[in-house]
C-alpha atoms as a PDB file:
ATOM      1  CA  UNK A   1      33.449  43.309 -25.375  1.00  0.00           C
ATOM      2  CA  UNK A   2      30.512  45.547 -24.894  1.00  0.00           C
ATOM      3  CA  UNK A   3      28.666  47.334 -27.814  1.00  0.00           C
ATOM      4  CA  UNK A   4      30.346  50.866 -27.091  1.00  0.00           C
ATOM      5  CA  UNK A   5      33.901  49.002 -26.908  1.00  0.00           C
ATOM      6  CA  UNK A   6      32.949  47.644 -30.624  1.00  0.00           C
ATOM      7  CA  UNK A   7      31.909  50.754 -32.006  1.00  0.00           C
ATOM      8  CA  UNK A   8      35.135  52.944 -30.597  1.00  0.00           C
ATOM      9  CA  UNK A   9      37.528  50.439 -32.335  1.00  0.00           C
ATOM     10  CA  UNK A  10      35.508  50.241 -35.561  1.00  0.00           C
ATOM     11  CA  UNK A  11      37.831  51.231 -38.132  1.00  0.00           C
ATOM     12  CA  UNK A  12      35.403  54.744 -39.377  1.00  0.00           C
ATOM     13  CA  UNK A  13      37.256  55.834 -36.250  1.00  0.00           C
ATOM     14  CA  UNK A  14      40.659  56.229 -38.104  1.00  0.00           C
ATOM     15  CA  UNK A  15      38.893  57.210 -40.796  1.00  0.00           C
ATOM     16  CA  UNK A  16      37.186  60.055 -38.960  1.00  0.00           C
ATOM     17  CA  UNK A  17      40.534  60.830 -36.802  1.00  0.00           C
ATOM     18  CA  UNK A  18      42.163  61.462 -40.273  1.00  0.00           C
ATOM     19  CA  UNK A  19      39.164  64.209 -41.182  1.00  0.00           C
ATOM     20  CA  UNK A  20      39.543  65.807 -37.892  1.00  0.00           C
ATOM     21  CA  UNK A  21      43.539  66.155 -37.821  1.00  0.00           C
ATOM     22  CA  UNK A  22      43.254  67.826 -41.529  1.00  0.00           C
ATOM     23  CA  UNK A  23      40.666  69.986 -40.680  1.00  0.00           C
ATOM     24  CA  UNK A  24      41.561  70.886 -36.798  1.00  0.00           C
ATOM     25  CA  UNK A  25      43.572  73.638 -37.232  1.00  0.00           C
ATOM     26  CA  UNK A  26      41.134  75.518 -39.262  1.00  0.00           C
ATOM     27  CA  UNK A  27      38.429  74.962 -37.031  1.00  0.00           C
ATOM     28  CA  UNK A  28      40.176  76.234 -34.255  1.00  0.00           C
ATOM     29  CA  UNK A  29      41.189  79.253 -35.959  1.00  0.00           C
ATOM     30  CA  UNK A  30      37.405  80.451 -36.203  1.00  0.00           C
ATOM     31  CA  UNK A  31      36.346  83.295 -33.425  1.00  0.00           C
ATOM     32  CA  UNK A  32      34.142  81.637 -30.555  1.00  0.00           C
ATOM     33  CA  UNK A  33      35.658  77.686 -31.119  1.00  0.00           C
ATOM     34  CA  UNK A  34      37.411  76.461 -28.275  1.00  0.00           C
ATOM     35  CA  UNK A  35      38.106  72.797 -28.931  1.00  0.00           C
ATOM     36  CA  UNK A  36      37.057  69.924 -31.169  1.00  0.00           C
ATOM     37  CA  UNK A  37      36.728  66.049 -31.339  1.00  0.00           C
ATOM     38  CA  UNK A  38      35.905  63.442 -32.556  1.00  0.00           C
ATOM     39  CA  UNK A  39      31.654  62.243 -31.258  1.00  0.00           C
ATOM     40  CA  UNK A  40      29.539  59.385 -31.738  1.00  0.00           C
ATOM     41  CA  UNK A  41      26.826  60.474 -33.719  1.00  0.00           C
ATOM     42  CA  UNK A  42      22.950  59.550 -33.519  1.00  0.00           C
ATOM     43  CA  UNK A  43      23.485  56.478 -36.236  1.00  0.00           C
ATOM     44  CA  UNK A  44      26.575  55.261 -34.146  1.00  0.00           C
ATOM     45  CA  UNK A  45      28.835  56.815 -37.160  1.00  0.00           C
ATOM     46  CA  UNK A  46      31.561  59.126 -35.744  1.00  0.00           C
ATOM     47  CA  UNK A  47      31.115  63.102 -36.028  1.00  0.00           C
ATOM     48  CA  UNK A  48      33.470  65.888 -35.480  1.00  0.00           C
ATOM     49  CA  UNK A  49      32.157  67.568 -32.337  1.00  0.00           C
ATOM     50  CA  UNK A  50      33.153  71.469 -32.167  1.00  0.00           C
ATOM     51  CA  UNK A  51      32.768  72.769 -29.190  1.00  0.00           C
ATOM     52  CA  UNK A  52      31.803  76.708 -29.186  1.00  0.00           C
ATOM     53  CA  UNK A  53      31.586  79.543 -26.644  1.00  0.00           C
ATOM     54  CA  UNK A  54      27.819  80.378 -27.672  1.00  0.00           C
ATOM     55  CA  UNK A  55      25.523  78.695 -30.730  1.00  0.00           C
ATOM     56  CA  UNK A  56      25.331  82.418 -32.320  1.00  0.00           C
ATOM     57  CA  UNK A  57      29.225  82.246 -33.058  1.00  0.00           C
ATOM     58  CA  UNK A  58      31.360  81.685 -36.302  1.00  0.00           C
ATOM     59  CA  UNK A  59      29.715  79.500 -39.075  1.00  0.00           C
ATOM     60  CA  UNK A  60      30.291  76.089 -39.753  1.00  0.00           C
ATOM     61  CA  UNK A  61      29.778  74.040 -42.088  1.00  0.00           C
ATOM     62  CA  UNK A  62      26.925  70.916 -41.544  1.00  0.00           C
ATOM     63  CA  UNK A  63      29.998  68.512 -42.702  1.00  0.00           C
ATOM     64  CA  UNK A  64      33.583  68.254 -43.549  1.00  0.00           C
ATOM     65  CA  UNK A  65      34.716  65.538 -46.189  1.00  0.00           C
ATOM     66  CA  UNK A  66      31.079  63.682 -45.602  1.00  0.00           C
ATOM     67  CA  UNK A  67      31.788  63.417 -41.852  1.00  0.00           C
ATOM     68  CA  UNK A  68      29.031  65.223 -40.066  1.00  0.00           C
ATOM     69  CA  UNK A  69      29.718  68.185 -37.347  1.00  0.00           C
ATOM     70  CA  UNK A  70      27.990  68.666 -34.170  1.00  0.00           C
ATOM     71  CA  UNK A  71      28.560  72.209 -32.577  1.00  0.00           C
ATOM     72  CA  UNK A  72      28.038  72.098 -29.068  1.00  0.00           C
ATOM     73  CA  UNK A  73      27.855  75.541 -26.709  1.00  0.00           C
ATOM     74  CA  UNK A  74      30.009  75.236 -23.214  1.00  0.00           C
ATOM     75  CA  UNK A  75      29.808  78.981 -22.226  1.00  0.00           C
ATOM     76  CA  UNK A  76      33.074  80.853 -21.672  1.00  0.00           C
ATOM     77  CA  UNK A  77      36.615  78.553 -21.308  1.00  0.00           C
ATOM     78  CA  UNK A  78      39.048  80.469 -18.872  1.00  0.00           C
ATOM     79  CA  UNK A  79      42.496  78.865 -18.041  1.00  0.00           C
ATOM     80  CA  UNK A  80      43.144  78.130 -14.551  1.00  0.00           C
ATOM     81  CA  UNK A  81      45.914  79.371 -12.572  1.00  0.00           C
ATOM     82  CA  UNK A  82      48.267  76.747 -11.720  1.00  0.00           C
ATOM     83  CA  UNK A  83      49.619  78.844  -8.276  1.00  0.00           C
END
């Protein structure tokens, strides 16, 4: 098992899964998001990654329930056609 594979099935993923389906719904309901997940963060922890139009949008908080947030910018999201 590699080091990655050990870290994704640590159980802080649950853990941080649980934090993320509580707080999803409110997060997407701010202007500008348009997704979140779940991230590995810098200390190999998990984060809740919230993924934004542009960095000037809606504010967020640094954490939710101790579990730290990462906003990333990905420009505009457009839904493709399926013709």
């Amino acid at each position: 098992m590699s080091e990655h594979s050990a870290r994704v099935d640590e159980p802080g993923r649950l853990a941080a899964r649980q934090v993320l389906d509580r707080h999803q719904d409110e997060l997407l309901a701010k202007p500008g998001v348009v997704g979140v997940g779940l991230g590995e963060a810098d200390d190999g922890g998990w984060q809740l990654v919230v993924l934004v139009g542009e960095l000037d949008g809606p504010s967020l908080p640094v954490a939710l329930e101790g579990l730290p947030l990462a906003v990333r910018a990905i420009g505009q999201v457009n839904a493709l056609d399926e013709d």
